[in-house]
Structures are given as C-alpha cells and as structure tokens.
Protein backbone atom coordinates (compact mmCIF):
# COMPACT_ATOMS: atom_id res chain seq x y z
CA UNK A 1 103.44 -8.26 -51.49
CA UNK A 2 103.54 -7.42 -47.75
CA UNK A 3 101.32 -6.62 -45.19
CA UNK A 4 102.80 -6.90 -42.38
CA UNK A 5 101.45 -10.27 -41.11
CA UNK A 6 102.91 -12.56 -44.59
CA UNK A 7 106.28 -12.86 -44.96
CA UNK A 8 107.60 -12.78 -48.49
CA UNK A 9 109.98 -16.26 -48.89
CA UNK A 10 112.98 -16.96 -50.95
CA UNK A 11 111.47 -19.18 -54.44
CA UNK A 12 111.14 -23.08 -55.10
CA UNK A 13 114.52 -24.54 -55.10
CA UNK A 14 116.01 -26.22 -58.62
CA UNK A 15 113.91 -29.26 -58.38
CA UNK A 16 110.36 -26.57 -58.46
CA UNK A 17 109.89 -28.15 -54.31
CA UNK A 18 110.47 -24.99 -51.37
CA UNK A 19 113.04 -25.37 -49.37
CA UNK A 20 112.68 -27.49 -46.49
CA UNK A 21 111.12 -26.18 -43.21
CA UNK A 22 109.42 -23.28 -45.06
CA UNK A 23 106.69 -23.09 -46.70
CA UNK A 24 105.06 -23.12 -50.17
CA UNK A 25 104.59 -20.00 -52.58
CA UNK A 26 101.69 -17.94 -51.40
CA UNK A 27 100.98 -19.96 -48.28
CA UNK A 28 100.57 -18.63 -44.97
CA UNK A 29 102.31 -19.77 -41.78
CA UNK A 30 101.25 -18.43 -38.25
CA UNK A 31 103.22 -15.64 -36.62
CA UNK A 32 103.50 -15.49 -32.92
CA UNK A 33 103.28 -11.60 -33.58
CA UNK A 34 99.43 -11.56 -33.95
CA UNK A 35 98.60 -12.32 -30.16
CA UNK A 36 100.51 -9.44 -29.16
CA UNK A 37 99.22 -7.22 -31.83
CA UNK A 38 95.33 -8.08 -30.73
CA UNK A 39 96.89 -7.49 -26.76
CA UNK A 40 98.15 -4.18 -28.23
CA UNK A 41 94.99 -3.64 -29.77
CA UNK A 42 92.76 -4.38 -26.54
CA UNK A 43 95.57 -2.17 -24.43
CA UNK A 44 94.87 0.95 -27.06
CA UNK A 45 91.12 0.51 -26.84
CA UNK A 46 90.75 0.23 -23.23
CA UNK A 47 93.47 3.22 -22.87
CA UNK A 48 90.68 5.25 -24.99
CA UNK A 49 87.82 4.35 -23.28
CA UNK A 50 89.52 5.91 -20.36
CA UNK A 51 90.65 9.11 -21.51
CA UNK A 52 86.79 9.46 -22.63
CA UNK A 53 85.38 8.68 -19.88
CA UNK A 54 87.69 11.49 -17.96
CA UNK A 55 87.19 13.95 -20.57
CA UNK A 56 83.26 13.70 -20.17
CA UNK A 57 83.43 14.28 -16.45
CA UNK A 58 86.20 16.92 -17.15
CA UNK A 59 83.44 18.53 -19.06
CA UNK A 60 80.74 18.12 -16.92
CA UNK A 61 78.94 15.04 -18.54
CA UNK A 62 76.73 13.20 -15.96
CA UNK A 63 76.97 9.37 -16.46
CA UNK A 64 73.73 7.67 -17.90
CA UNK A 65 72.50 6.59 -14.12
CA UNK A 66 72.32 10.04 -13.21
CA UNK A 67 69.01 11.69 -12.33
CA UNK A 68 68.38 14.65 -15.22
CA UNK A 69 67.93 18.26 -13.91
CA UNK A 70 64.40 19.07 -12.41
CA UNK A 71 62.17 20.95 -14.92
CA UNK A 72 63.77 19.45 -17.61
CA UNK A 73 61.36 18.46 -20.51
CA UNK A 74 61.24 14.89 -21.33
CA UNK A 75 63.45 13.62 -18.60
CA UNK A 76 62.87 9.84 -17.77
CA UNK A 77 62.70 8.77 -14.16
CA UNK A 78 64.38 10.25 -11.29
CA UNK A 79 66.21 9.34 -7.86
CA UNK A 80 64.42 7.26 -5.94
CA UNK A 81 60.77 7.96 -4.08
CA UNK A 82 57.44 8.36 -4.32
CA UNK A 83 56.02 10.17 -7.56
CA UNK A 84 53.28 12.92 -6.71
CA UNK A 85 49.68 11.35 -7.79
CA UNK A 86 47.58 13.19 -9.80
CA UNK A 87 45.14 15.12 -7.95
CA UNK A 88 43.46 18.12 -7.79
CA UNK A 89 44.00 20.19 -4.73
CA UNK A 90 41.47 19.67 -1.65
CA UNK A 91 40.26 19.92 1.98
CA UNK A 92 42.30 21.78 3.89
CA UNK A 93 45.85 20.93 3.04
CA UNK A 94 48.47 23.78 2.55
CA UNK A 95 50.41 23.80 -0.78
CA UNK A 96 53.91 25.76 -1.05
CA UNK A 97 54.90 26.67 -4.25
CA UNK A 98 55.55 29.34 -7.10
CA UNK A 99 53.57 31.67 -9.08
CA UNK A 100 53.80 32.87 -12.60
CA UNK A 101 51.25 34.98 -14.80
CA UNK A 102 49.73 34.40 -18.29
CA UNK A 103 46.96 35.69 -20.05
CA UNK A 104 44.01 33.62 -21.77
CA UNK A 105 42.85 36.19 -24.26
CA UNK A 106 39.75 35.58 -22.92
CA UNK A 107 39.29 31.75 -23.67
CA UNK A 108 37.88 30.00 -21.35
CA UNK A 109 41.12 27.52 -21.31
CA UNK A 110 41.54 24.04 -21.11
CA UNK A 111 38.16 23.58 -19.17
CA UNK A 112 36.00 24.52 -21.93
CA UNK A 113 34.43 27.06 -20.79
CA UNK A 114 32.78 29.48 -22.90
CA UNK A 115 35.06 32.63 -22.29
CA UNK A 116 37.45 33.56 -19.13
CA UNK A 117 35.13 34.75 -16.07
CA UNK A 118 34.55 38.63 -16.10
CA UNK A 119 37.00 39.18 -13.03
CA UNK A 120 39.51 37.74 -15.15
CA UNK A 121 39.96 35.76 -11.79
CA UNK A 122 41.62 32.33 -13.02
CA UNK A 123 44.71 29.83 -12.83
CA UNK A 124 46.45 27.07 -15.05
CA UNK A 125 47.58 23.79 -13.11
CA UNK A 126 50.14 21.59 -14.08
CA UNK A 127 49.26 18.24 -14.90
CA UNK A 128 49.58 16.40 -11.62
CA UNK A 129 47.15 19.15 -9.98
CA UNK A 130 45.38 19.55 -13.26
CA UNK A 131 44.50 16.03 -13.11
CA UNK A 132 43.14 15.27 -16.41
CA UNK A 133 40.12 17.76 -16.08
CA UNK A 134 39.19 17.11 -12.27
CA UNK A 135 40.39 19.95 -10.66
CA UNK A 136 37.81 22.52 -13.32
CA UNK A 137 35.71 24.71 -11.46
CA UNK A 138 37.13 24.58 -8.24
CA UNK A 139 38.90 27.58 -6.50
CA UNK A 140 42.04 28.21 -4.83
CA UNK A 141 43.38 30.97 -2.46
CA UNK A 142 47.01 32.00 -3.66
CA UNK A 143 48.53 34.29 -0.99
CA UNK A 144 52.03 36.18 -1.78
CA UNK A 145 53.68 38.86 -0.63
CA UNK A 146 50.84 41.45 -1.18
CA UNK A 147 48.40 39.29 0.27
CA UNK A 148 45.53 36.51 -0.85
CA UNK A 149 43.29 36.26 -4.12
CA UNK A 150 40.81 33.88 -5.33
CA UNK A 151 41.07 32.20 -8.26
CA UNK A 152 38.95 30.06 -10.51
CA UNK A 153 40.58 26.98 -11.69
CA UNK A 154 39.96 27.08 -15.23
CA UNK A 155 43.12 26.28 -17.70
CA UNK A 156 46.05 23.47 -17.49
CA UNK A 157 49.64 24.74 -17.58
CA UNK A 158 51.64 22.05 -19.74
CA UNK A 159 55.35 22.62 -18.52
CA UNK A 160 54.17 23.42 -14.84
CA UNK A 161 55.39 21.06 -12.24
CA UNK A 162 53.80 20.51 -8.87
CA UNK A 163 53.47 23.76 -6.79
CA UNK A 164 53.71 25.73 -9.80
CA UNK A 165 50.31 27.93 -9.92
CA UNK A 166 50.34 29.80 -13.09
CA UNK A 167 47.81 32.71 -12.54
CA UNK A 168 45.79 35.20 -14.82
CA UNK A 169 47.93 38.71 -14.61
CA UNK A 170 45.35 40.13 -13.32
CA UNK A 171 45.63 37.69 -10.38
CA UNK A 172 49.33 38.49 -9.83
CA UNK A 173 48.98 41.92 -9.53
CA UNK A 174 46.62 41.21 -6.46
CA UNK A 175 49.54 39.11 -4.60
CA UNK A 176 52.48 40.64 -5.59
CA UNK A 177 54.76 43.29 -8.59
CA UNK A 178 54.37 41.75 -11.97
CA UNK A 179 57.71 43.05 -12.53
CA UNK A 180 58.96 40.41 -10.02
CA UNK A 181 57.54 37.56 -12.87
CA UNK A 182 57.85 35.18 -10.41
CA UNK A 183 57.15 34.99 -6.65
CA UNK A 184 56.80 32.00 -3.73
CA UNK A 185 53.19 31.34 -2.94
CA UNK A 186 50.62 29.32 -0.41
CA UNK A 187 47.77 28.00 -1.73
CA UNK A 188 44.92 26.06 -0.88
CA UNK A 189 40.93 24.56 -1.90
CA UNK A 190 38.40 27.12 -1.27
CA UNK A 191 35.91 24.64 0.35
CA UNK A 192 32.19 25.52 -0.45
CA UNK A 193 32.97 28.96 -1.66
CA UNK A 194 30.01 31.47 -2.77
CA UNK A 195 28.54 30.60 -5.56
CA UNK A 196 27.43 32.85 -8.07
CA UNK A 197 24.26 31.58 -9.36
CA UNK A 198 22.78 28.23 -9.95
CA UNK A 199 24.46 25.18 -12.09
CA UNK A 200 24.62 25.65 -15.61
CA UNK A 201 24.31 22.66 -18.35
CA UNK A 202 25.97 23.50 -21.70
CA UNK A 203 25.69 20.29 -24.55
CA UNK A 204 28.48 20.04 -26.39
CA UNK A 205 28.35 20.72 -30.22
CA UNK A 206 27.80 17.79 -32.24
CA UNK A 207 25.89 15.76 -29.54
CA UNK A 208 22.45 13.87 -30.38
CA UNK A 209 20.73 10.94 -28.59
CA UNK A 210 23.16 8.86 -30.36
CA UNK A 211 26.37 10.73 -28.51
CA UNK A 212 25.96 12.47 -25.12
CA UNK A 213 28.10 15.38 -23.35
CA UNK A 214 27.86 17.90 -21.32
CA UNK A 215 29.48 20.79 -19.33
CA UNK A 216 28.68 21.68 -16.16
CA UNK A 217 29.83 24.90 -14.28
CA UNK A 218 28.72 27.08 -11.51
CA UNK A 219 29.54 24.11 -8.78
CA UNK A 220 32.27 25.84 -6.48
CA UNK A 221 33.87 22.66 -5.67
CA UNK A 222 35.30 19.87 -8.22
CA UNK A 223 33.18 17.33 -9.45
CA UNK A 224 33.16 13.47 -8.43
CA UNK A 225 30.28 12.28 -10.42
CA UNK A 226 27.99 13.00 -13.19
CA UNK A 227 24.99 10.68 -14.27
CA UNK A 228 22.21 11.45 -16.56
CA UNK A 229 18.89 10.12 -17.53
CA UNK A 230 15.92 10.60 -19.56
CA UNK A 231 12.74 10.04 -18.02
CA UNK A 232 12.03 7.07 -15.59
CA UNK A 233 15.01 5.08 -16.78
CA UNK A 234 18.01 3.66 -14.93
CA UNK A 235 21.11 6.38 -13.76
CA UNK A 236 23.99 6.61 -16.44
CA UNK A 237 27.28 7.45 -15.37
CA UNK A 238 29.22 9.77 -17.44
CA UNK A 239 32.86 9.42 -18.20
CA UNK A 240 35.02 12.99 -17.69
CA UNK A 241 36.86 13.61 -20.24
CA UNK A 242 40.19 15.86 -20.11
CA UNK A 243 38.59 19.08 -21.23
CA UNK A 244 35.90 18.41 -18.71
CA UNK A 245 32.66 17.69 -21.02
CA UNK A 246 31.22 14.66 -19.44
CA UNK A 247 30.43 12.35 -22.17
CA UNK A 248 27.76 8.72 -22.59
CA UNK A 249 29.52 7.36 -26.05
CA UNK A 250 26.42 5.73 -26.64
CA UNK A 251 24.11 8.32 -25.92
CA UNK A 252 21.13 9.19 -23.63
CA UNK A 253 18.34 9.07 -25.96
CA UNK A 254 16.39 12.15 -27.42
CA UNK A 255 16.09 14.17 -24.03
CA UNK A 256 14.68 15.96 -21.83
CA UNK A 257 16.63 14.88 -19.23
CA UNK A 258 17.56 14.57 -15.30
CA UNK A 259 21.31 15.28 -14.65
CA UNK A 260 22.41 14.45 -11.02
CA UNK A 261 25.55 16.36 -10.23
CA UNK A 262 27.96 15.13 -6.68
CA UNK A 263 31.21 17.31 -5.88
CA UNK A 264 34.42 15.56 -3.80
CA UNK A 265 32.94 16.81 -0.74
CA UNK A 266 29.43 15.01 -0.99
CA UNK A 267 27.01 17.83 -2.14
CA UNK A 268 24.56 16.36 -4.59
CA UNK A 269 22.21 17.71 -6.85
CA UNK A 270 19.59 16.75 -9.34
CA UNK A 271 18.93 19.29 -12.18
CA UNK A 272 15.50 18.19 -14.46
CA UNK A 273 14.67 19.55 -17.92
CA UNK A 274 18.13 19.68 -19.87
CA UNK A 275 17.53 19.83 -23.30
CA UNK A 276 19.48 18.18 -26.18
CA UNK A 277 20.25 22.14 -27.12
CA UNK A 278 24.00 21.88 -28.25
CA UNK A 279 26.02 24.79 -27.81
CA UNK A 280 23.24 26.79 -25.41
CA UNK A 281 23.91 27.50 -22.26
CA UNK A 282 21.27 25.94 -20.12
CA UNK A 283 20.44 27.63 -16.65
CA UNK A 284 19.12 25.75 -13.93
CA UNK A 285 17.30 26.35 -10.34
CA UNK A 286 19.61 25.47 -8.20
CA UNK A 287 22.26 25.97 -6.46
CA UNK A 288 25.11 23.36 -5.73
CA UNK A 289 24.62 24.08 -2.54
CA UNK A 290 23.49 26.71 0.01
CA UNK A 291 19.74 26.12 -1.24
CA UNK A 292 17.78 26.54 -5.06
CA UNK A 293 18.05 29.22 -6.80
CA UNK A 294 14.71 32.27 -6.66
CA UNK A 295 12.37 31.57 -8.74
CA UNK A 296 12.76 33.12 -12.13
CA UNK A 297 10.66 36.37 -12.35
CA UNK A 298 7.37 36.48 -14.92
CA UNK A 299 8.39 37.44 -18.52
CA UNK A 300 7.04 40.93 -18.76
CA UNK A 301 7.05 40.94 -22.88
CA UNK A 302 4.69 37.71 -22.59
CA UNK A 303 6.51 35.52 -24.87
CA UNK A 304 6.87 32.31 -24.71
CA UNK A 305 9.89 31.05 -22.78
CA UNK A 306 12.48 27.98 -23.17
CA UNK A 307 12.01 26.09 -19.76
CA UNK A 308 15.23 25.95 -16.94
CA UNK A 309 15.91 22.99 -15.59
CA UNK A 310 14.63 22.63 -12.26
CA UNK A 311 16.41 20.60 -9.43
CA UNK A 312 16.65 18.61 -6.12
CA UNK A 313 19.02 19.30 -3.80
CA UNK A 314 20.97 16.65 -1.25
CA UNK A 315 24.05 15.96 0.50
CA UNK A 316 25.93 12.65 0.74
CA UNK A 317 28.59 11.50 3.03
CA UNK A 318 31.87 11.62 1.51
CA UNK A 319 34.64 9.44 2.71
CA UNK A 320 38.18 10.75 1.96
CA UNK A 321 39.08 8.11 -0.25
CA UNK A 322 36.07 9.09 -2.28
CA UNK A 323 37.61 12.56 -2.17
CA UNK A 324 40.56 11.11 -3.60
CA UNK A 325 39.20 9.01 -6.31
CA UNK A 326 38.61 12.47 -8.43
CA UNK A 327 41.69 12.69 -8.92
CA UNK A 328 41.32 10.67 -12.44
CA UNK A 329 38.68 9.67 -14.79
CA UNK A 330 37.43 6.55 -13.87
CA UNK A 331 38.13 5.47 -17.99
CA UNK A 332 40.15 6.34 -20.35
CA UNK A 333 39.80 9.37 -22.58
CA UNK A 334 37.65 8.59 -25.92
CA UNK A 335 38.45 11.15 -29.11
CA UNK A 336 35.24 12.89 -30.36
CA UNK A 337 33.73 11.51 -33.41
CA UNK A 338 34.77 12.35 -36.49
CA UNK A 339 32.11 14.86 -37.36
CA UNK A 340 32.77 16.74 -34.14
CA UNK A 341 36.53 17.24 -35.27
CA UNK A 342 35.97 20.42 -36.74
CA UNK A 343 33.40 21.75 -33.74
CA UNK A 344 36.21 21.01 -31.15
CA UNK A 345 38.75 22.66 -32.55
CA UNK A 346 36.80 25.97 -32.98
CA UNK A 347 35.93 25.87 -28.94
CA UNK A 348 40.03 24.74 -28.18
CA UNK A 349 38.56 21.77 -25.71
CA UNK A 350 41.22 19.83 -24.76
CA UNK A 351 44.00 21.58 -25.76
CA UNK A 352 46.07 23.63 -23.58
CA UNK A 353 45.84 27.47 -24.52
CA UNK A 354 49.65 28.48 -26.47
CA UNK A 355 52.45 28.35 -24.23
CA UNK A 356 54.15 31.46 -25.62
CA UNK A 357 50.90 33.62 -24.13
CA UNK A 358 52.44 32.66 -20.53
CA UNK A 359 54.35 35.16 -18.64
C-alpha cells in the first residue's frame, strides 16, 4: 500500500534478490520530499498563527499583557504604579469620588453592630477604605449636589473600589435625586464629631474567660488600640478582627474587667467594670472624649441595679504614622471557634450584607 511517503517497487527479480540499486520488499528508503513537506508544514502553521492573531484584534481581543478594564471583578494586576493601601479615611484629607445607595434592612452591617442607627445615617466602604474593620465607627461628610450629610461608617461594600461611598438611601436623598442612582461626591473624616453618649462594651456570644471579644461603639473616631485586663494584672492587647469584635484567643480570665480604649487621633480612655455578659450591651461613664458621661440618676423603683462601667479619661500624642498604622490589624484574622459557628452567623459578623440589597 501507499501513503504517500513509501513507494511501492517492482518484485524480486528471477533469482528471489531486488533489483540492483533499489531496495528490498517492504523496506523503506529516504525521500528528499519529507524536508519540504515539514517546511510546508511550519509555513501553514505559522501562516495560521497569523491570521489568528489578526482576527483577535479584528475583533477587539486585547493581547494577554494588556491591563483588564477597571471595575472588572477578578482582574489580576494592572499598568504600572502605586496600588492604594488600605486605610480608612482620616485627618483632613479630601476624597473625590462616587456615590451609590443601598439599604441594610436594618442590620447593623459588616461592623457588627446590633441594628442600623435610628437616623438610618450610614455608609458601606470598599475594601481599601474599609480596611479590614478599621474604618467602623468613624464618620464621614459626603457632600453632592444637594449639599453635605453625615454618615456613620458602619457596613463594607464588596465590589466598591476606592472613592466609591455606597450610602444608606436615606443618606442619598440628603445630597442629591435618588432617581439620579449615582452622583460625584467629596468626602472626608469627621474629626472628633459629637458623640452621642458614652462608650458602649458589647461581649460577643460564645465568649468565656477561656475566649475573649468585644465590641466597642460610641467612639466618634476609628479605633487604634484595644487592651483589656482583669484586676491588677498586666495590659492585653486585643487583635481586631474584620467584623470589628476585638478578640484575646486565649482569654482574659473570669472578669470584671478594665478595657482601655485609644482612637487614631490619640484620645484614650479607660472603661472599669465590664462584665463577661455576652450578648448585653454594656454602658459605660464616659465619654471618648469631651469629658465622662453624668452620673446615672437614682433608680426610683429601688431595685437592685447591674453596675456600668466606670472610666478614666486621657489623651495621648499621636504621631501620623501611628494614624496610619490603623489601617490593618496588626495579626491576622483568627475564625471563631467552633461552638461560636452557629452564634456568628445569626448576628452576620463578618460577612458583608447581600449585594443584590444595593442600589
């Protein structure tokens, strides 16, 4: 048979021997044809390559070098430049951006907070701004084309890039139409803004001596620092975790105990008396700043009370660098416990609130 490459020759000669100069049955001899075939070969592949390569720009296919689309979900790195670092927005800087609208359904969002503040007052960050947690609690004043509102940072916005403020609706409707859906903004840190009562210590659910965390709200400004102790014993320093609980893996012992509280701008506090009371809502006497809190008035009915924790008030310096380090936990985030699996996901900590609720 044929192929193409193996020429079929004449038979053996009388004598059973193949002619001379050619050679036996089923044997092979070289043909000078297969260099140009794998040349042909080579010319057709390279000739395709080519054509592809034109069709793809034709179509508008960007080569593999090029930098993806901005926005666009899961796209690797881009032209070259600085990346934005994680931070929370502070001082006096000016921020130019966009603002969208969303509603919480009255959770308190990513921040773990126990329900949305009654104003319905709030804004999700991205996750450069959001900062894994450090930006909770602060305030911002978004101006737009109806003028400025203030806003309690409260929730993270997932897809949100830097300069992307995505605000309650009720929120929008102070800066500009909801109809418009989207607007340009300012922004900027409210710096010491009024507080409206004294700091407030919530344990998380699950915690014993064994496993410390708390919440802390009320504090106008982000948080640097949070250490904790129980009576005379040496400062612990809590690790912030990403749905802002402060947490001691090992614990703090049995309680009471002495929480001392420092924002980015070098207000500290020292709150005495929290209880290991998971899931209550502890009220202290004072104030992050701007002085403690009045005294709490007599209980009329004459029963017994559960004690606040009481407080010391002082300022220290803070450098801008220490302003910038809370930007981002100083360790990694640790996953709850296994018994507190079921807990967290009934309060949502951690977990940004459903994207399909944004406007």
């Amino acid at each position: 048979m044929t192929d193409g490459s193996v020429s079929q020759e004449p038979g053996p000669g009388p004598d059973g021997r193949a002619p001379a100069g050619r050679p036996g049955p089923g044997r092979r001899r070289a043909r000078s044809g297969g260099r140009r075939r794998w040349l042909a070969a080579g010319g057709v592949a390279a000739l395709a390559t080519v054509l592809g390569l034109s069709l793809a720009l034709r179509s508008g296919a960007a080569p593999a070098c090029a930098a993806p689309p901005a926005g666009l979900a899961g796209a690797g790195p881009v032209a070259a430049g600085p990346l934005p670092l994680a931070a929370p927005p502070t001082g006096s800087t000016v921020h130019q951006g966009k603002a969208t609208f969303y509603d919480s359904k009255g959770a308190g969002g990513n921040c773990s907070y126990p329900s949305a503040p009654a104003d319905r007052m709030y804004v999700a960050l991205g996750p450069t701004e959001y900062s894994a947690g450090a930006a909770c609690g602060g305030y911002l004043d978004v101006t737009g084309p109806r003028g400025t509102v203030r806003v309690l940072i409260m929730d993270q916005c997932p897809e949100c890039a830097p300069g992307h403020v995505d605000l309650s609706r009720e929120a929008f409707a102070r800066i500009a139409d909801p109809v418009q859906g989207i607007v340009d903004v300012r922004y900027r840190a409210a710096v010491d803004p009024p507080l409206s009562g004294p700091l407030t210590f919530r344990i998380k659910e699950g915690a014993s001596q064994y496993w410390f965390a708390v919440l802390v709200a009320e504090h106008g400004n982000p948080l640097r620092a949070v250490e904790v102790r129980q009576g005379s014993g040496a400062w612990r320093t809590a690790a912030r975790q990403d749905y802002n609980y402060w947490q001691i893996d090992s614990g703090a012992g049995p309680g009471p105990y002495a929480v001392r509280v420092t924002d980015v701008y070098g207000h500290r506090v020292t709150a005495t008396g929290v209880t290991m009371s998971p899931g209550r809502v502890q009220r202290s006497t004072v104030r992050m700043y701007g002085g403690s809190a009045p005294a709490a008035r007599k209980n009329p009915t004459g029963r017994p009370s559960s004690p606040s924790p009481s407080a010391s008030p002082t300022r220290v310096t803070a450098s801008p660098s220490a302003v910038a380090s809370a930007s981002s936990p100083a360790t990694p985030q640790v996953d709850d416990p296994p018994a507190l699996a079921a807990s967290k996901a009934e309060q949502g900590a951690g977990r940004p609130v459903d994207c399909t609720s944004r406007g």
